[in-house]
Protein backbone atom coordinates (compact mmCIF):
# COMPACT_ATOMS: atom_id res chain seq x y z
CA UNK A 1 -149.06 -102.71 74.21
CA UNK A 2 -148.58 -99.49 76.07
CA UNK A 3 -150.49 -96.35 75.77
CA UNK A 4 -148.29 -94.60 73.06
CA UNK A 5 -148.18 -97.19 71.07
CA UNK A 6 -151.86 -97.66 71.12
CA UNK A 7 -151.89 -94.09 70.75
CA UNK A 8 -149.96 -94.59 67.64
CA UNK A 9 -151.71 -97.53 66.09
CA UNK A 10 -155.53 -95.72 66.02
CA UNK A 11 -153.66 -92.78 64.18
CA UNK A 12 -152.65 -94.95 61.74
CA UNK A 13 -155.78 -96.88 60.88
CA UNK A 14 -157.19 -93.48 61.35
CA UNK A 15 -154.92 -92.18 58.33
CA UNK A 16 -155.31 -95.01 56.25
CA UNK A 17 -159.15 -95.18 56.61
CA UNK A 18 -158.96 -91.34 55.19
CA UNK A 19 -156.69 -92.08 52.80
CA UNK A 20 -158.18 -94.70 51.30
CA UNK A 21 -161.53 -92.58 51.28
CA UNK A 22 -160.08 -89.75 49.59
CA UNK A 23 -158.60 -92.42 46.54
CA UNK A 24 -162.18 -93.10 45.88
CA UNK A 25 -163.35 -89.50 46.32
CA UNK A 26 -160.88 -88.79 43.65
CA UNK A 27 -161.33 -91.48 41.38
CA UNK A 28 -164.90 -90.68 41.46
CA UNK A 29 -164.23 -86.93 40.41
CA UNK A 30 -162.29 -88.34 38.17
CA UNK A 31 -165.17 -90.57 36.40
CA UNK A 32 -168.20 -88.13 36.70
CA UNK A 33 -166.43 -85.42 34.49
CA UNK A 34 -167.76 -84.69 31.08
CA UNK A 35 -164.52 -85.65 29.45
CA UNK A 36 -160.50 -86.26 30.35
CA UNK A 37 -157.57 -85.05 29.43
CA UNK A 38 -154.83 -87.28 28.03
CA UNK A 39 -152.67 -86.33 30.92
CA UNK A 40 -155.72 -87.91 33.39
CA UNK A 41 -155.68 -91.17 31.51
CA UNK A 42 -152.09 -91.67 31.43
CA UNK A 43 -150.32 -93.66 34.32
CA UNK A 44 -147.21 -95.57 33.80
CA UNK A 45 -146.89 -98.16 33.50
CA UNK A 46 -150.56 -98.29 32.02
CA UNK A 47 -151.87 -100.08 28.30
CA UNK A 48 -154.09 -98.46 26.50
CA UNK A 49 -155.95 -100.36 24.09
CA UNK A 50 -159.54 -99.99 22.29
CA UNK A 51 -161.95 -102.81 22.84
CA UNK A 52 -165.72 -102.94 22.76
CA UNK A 53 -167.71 -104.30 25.07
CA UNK A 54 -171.55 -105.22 24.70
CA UNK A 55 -174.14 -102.93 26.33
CA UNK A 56 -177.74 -104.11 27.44
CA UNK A 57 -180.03 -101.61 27.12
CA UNK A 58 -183.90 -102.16 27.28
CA UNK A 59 -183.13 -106.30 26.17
CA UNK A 60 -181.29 -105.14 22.95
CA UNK A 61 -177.56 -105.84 22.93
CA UNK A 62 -175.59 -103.27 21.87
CA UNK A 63 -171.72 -103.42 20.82
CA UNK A 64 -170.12 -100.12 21.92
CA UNK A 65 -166.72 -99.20 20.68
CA UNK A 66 -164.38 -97.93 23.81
CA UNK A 67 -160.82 -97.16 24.83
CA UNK A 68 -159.58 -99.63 27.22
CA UNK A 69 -157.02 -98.02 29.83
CA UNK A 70 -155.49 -100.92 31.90
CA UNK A 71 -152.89 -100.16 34.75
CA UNK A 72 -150.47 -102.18 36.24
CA UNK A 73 -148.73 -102.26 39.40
CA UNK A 74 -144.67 -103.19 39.32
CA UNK A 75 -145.21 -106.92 39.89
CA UNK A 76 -147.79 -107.07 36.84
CA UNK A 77 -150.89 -107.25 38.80
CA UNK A 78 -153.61 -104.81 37.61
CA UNK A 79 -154.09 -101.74 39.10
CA UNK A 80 -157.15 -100.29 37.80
CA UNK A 81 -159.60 -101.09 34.30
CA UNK A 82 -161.45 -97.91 32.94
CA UNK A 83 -163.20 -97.15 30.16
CA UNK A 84 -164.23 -94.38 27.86
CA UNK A 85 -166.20 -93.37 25.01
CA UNK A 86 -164.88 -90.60 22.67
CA UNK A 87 -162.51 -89.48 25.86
CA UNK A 88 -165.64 -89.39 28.13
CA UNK A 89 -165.73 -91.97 31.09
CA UNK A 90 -167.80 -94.96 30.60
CA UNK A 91 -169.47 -97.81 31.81
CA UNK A 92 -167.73 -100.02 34.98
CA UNK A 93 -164.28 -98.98 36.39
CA UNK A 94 -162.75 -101.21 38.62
CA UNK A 95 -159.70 -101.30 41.18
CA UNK A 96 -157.88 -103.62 42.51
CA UNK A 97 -155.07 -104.10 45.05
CA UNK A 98 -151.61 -105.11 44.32
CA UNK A 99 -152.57 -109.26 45.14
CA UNK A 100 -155.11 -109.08 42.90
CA UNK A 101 -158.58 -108.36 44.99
CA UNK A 102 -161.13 -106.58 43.88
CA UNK A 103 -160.97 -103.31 46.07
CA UNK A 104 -163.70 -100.91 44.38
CA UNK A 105 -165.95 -100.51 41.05
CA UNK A 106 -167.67 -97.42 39.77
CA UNK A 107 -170.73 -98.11 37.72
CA UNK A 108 -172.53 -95.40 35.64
CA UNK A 109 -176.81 -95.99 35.29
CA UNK A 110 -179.04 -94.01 33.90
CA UNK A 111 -180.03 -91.84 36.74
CA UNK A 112 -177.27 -92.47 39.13
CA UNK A 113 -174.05 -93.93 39.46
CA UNK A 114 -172.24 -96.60 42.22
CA UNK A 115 -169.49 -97.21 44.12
CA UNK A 116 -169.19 -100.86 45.45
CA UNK A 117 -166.68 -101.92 47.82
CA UNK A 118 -165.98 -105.65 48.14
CA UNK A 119 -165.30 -108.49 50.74
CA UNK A 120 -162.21 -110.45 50.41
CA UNK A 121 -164.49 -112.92 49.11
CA UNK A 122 -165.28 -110.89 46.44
CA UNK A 123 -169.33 -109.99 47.44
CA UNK A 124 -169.77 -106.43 47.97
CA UNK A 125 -169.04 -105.09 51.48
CA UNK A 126 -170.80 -101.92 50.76
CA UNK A 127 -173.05 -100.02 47.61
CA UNK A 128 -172.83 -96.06 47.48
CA UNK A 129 -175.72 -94.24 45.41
CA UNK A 130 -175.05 -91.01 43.91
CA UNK A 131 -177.75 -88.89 42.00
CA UNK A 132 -176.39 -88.18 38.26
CA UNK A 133 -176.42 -84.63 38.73
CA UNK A 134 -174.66 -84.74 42.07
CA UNK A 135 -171.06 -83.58 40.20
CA UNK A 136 -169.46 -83.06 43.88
CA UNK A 137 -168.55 -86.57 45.43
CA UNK A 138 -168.98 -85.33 48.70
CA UNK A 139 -172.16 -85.12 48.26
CA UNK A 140 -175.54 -86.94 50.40
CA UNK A 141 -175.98 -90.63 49.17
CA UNK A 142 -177.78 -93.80 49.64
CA UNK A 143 -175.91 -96.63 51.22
CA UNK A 144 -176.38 -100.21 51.62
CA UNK A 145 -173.98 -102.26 53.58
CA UNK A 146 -173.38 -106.20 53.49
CA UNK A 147 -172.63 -109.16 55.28
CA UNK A 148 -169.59 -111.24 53.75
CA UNK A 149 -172.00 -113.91 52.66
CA UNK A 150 -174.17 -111.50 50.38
CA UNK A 151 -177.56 -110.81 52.81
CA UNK A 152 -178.33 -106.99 54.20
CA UNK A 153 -176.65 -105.49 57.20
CA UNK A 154 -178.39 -102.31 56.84
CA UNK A 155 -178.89 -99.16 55.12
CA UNK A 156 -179.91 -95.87 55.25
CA UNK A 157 -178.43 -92.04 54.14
CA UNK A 158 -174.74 -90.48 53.93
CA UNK A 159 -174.13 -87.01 54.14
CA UNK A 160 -170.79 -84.77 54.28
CA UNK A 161 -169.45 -83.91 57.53
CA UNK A 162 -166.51 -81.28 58.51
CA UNK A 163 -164.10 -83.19 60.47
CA UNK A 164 -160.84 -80.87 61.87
CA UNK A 165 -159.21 -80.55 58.44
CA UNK A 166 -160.61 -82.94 56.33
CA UNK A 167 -164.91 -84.23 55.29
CA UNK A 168 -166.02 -87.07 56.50
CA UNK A 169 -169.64 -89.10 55.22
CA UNK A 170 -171.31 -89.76 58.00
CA UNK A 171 -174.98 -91.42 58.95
CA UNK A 172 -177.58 -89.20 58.09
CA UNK A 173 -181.39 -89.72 58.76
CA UNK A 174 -183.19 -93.01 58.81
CA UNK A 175 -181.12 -96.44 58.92
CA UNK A 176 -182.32 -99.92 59.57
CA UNK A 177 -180.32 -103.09 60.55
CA UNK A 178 -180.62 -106.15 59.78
CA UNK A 179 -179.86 -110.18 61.25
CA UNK A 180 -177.86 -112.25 59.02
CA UNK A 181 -181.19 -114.22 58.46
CA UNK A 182 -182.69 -111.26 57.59
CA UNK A 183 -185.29 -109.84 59.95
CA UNK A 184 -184.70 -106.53 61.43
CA UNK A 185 -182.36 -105.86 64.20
CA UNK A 186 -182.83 -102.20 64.90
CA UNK A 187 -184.02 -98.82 63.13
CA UNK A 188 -183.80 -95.28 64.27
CA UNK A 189 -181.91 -92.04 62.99
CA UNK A 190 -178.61 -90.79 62.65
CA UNK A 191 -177.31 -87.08 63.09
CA UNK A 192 -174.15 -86.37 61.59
CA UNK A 193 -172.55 -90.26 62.45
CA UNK A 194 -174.08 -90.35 65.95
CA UNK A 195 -177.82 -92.44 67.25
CA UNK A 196 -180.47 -89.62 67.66
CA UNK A 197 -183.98 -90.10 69.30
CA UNK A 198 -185.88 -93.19 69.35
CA UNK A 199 -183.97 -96.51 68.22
CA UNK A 200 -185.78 -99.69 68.55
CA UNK A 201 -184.33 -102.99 68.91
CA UNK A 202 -185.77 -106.42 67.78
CA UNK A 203 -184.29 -110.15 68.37
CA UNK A 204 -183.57 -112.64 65.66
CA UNK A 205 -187.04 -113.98 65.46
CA UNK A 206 -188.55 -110.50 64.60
CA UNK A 207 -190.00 -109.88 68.09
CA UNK A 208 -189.49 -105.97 69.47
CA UNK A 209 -186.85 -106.75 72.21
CA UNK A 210 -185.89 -102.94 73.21
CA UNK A 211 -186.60 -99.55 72.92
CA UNK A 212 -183.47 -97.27 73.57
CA UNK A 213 -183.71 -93.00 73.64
CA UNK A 214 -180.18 -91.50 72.21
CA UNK A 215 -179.25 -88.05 72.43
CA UNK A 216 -175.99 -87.36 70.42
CA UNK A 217 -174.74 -90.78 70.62
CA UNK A 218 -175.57 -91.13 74.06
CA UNK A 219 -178.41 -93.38 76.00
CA UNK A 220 -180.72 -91.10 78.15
CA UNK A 221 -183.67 -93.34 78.45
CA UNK A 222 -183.97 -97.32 77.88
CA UNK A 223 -186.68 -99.79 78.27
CA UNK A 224 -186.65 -103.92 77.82
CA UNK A 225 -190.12 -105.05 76.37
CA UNK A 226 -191.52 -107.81 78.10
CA UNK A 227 -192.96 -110.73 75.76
CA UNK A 228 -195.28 -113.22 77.33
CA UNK A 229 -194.83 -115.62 74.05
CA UNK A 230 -191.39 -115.34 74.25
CA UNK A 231 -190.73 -115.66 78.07
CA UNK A 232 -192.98 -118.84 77.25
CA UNK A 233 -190.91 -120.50 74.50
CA UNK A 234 -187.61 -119.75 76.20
CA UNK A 235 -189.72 -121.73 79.06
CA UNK A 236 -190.65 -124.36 77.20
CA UNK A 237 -187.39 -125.19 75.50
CA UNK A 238 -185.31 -125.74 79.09
């Protein structure tokens, strides 16, 4: 592949990746408003329907009557499930793509509401929290993020970024990472996307492996921690 075309290709993935995070921005907007139009809940070709669906709240079941709106892509694959009370977005919307995967839910709680993006498999790649009152969805967040087979990658804080013409969430804060087994991998903080100050790093039994120095993404200081018990068990295993 030459350099254009390479060029080329990262531009597009670029696009796409924005594109794709603007849909969600917007369906987002869309859900957190106090109520919608009958011009935002129409799509064609789209069925609406009332249904009810049955609420848990505090261990008392709960049947809630709601307005289905289903949407449906051109080869009769759904496009998108939402619900609403009384005109007023409710409960779980979810999106799919045109083969039929799972792409994104929304989920409204009590004190905050969630946007999940999933795996191929179906398990969710990555969980966005958003305060209640937050009404802007560019707005600072918790995130967790996912291995395909379910356990932690890592998590940590989201917050808006101004990127040329267009906002960006970026890594904000504290994050930690994690082994597929589970035990940590690394911790430090994040300004706007890039490492920042102290990161240390730890090996797949647990064991502090490596403490790294960042300054706006970059390494300015690094140090390897020497561990007796582990120089002996790599020893004893050869």
């Amino acid at each position: 592949m030459n350099k254009r075309n390479f060029i080329t290709l990262i531009l597009l993935v670029y696009t796409i990746s924005v594109i794709a995070q603007n849909s969600v921005f917007q369906e987002l907007a869309l859900f957190t408003t106090t109520t919608s139009t009958s011009q935002e809940i129409t799509t064609t070709p789209t069925q609406v329907t009332f249904d009810s669906i049955i609420n848990i709240t505090e261990g008392v079941n709960i049947e809630i009557p709601l307005i289905k709106e289903t949407s449906y892509y051109h080869n009769g694959s759904k496009r998108f499930v939402r619900y609403y009370q009384e005109n007023t977005p409710f409960g779980t919307w979810s999106y799919f793509s045109p083969n039929g995967q799972l792409k994104h839910s929304i989920n409204n709680f009590k004190k905050y509401y969630v946007v999940n993006t999933y795996f191929t498999n179906n398990n969710i790649q990555k969980t966005r929290k958003y305060k209640n009152k937050q009404k802007n969805v560019i707005s600072p967040c918790k995130e967790e993020q996912y291995y395909p087979n379910g356990s932690m990658f890592g998590y940590g804080n989201m917050a808006p970024k101004k990127v040329i013409n267009h906002t960006e969430m970026l890594e904000e804060g504290k994050w930690q990472f994690f082994h597929p087994n589970g035990l940590i991998e690394s911790k430090g903080k994040f300004v706007s996307g890039k490492k920042d100050g102290l990161w240390i790093y730890y090996n797949k039994k647990g064991t502090k492996r490596e403490v790294v120095r960042f300054k706006n993404g970059n390494i300015i200081s690094q140090k390897t921690i020497n561990n007796p018990l582990l120089k002996q068990s790599n020893n004893s295993s050869l």
